[in-house]
Protein backbone atom coordinates (compact mmCIF):
# COMPACT_ATOMS: atom_id res chain seq x y z
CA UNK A 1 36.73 -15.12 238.96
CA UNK A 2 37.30 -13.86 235.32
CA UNK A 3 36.82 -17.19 232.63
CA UNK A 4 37.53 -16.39 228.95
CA UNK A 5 37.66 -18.51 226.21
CA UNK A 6 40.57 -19.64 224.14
CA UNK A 7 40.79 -19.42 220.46
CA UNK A 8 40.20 -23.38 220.46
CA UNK A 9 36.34 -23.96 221.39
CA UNK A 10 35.98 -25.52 224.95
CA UNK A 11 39.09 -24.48 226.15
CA UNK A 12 38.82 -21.89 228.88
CA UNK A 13 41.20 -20.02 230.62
CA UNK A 14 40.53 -18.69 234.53
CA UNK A 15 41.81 -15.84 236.67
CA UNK A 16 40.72 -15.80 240.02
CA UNK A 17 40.27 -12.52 242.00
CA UNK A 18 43.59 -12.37 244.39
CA UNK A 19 43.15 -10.44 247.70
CA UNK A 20 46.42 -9.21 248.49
CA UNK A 21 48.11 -7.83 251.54
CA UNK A 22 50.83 -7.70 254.51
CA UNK A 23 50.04 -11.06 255.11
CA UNK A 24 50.05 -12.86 252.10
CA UNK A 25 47.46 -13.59 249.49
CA UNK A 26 43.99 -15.37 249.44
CA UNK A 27 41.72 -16.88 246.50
CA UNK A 28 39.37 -19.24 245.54
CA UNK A 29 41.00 -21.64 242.88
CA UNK A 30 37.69 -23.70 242.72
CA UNK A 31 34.16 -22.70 242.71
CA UNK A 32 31.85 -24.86 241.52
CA UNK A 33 28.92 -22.89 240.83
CA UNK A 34 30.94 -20.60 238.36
CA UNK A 35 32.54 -23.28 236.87
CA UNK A 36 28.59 -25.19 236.00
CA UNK A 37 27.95 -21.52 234.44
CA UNK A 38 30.72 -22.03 232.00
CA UNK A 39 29.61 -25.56 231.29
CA UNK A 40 32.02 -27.27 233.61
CA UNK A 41 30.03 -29.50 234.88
CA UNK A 42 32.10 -32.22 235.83
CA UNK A 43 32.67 -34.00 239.38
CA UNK A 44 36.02 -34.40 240.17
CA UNK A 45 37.12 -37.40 241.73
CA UNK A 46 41.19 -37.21 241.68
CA UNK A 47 43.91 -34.53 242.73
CA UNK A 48 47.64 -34.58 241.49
CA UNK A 49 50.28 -32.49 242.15
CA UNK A 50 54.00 -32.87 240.79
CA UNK A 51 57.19 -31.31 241.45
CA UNK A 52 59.32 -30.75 238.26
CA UNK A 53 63.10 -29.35 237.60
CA UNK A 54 63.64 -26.44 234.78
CA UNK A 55 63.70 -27.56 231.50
CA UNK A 56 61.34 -30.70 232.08
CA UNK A 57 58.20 -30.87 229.72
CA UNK A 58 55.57 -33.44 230.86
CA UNK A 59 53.29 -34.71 228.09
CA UNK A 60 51.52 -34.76 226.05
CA UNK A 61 48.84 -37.28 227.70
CA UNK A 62 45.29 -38.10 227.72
CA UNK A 63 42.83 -40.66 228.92
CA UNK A 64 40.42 -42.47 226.64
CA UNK A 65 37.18 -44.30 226.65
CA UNK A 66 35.51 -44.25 230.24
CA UNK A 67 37.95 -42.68 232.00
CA UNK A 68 38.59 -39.90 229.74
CA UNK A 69 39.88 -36.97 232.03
CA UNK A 70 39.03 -33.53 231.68
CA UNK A 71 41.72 -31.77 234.09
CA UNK A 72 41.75 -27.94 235.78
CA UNK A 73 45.47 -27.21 236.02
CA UNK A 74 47.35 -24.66 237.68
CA UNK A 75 50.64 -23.86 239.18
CA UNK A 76 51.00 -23.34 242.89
CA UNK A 77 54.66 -22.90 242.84
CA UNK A 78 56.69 -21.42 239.72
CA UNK A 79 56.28 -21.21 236.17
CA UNK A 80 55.17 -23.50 233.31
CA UNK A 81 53.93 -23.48 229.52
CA UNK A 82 50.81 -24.82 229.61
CA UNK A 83 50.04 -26.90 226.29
CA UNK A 84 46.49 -28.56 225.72
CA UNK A 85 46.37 -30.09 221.33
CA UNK A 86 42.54 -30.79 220.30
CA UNK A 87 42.10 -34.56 219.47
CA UNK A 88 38.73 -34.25 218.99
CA UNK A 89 38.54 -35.80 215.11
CA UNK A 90 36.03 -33.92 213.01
CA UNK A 91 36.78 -30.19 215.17
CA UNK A 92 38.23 -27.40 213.28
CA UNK A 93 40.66 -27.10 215.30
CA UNK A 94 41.82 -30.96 215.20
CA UNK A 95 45.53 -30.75 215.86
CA UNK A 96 45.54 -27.30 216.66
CA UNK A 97 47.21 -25.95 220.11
CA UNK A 98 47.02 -23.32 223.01
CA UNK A 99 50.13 -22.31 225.24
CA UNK A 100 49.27 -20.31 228.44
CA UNK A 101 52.10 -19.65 231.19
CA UNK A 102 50.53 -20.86 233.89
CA UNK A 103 52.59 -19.64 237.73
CA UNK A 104 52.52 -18.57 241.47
CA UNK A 105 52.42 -14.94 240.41
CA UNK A 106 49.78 -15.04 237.53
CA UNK A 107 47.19 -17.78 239.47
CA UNK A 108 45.63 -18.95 235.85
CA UNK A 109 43.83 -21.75 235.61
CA UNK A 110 43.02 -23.68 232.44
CA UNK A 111 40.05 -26.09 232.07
CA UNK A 112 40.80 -28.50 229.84
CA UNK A 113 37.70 -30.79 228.84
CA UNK A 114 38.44 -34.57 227.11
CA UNK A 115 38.94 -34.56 224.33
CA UNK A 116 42.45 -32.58 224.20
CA UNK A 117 46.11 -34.05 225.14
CA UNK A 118 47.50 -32.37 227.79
CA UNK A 119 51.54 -31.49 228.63
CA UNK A 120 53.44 -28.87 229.96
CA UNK A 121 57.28 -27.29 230.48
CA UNK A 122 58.73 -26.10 233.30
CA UNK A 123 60.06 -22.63 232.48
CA UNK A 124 61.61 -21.55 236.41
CA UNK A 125 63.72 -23.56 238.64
CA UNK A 126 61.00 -25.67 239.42
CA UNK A 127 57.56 -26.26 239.23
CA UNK A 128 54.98 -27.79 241.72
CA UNK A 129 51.74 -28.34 239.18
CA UNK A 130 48.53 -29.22 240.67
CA UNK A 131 45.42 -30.19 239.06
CA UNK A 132 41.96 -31.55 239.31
CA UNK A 133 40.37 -34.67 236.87
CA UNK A 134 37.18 -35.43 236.40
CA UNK A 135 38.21 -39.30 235.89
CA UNK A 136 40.61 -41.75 237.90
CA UNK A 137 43.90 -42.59 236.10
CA UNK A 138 44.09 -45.68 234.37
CA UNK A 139 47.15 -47.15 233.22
CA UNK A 140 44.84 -49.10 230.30
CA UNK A 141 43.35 -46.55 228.91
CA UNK A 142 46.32 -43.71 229.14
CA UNK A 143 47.87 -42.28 225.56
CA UNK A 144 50.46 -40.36 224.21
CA UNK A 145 51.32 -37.89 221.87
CA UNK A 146 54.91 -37.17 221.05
CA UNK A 147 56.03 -33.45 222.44
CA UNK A 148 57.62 -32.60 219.53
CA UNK A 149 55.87 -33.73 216.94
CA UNK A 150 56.19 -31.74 214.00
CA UNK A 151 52.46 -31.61 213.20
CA UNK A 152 52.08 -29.70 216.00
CA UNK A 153 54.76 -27.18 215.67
CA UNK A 154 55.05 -26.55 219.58
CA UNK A 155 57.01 -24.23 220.99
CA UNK A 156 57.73 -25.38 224.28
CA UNK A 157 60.17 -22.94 225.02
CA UNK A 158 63.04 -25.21 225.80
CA UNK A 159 66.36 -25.94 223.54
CA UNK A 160 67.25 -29.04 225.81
CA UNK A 161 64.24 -30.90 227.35
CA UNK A 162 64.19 -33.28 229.88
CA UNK A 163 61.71 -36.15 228.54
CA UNK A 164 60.92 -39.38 230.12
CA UNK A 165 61.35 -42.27 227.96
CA UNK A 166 57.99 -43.24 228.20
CA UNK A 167 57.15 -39.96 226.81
CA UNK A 168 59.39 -40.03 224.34
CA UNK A 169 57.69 -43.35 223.12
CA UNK A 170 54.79 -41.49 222.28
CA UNK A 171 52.68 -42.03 218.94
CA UNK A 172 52.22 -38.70 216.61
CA UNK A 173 49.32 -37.09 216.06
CA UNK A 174 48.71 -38.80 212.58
CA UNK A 175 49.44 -42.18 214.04
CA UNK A 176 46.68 -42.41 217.08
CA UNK A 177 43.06 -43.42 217.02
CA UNK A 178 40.03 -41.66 216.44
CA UNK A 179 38.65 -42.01 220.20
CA UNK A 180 37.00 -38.75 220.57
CA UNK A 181 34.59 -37.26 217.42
CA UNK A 182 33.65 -33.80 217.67
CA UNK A 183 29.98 -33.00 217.52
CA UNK A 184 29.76 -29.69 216.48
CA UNK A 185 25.88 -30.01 218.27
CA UNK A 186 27.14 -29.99 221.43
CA UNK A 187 30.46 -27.80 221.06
């Protein structure tokens, strides 16, 4: 497995090794030895997968306090535009973005650790998204930041996106609280 960083510190993006032949393909998604040598050293304790239509974006959420998640996403059907924003007060980076396509062809992975709201858009037919958190869910302690804030100056990709209204509830980036402080020590 190849990892490389991102141009936002702590954000890393993986590309397995894909054996390829008649029959198919084969490759290991998830290897935790690897990932402790990149500093992912996280237990995960909850899977998700979700199926989304074409033009759908998902996001952008996070998880605060003791359940804040960090998440290993990838695609296993599909393509998406993977979006993770720095919320980490204090970084350099603070509301700064990356966008990575993320599909079935490519097999990239992106780690993203707490500290960073998370969302994506479905860019093919459909999408089936799976990923990996470190933390349970929990309704309490879930937030929002609005997709298209202009802060944030995403390009998602889409002229006519499907939002939920919950999502489009969301608060902006100037409007939420300061629950994760970077410490440039340990970053």
């Amino acid at each position: 497995m190849e990892i490389s960083k991102t141009r936002i510190n702590d954000l890393l993006l993986l590309t397995p090794k894909v054996f390829s032949d008649n029959r198919g393909f084969f490759y290991e998604s998830f290897r935790q030895n690897i990932f402790n040598e990149y500093g992912i050293n996280y237990d995960f304790v909850q899977e998700n997968i979700s199926r989304s239509i074409k033009g759908t974006i998902r996001g952008l959420h996070y998880q605060v306090g003791e359940f804040a998640q960090g998440k290993l996403c990838q695609v296993l059907k599909g393509n998406v535009l993977d979006v993770a924003v720095d919320i980490r007060f204090g970084s350099p980076t603070f509301g700064q973005h990356v966008s990575v396509e993320l599909s079935d062809e490519n097999h990239n992975i992106l780690w993203i650790p707490p500290g960073f709201a998370h969302g994506f858009a479905v860019l093919s037919d459909e999408a089936i998204f799976h990923y990996r958190c470190s933390k349970y869910y929990s309704k309490d302690y879930e937030r929002a930041i609005l997709y298209n804030d202009k802060d944030l100056a995403i390009n998602w990709q889409i002229a006519s996106p499907i939002i939920s209204p919950k999502d489009l509830e969301a608060k902006k980036l100037k409007e939420i609280d300061k629950d994760f402080i970077y410490n440039s020590v340990n970053n």
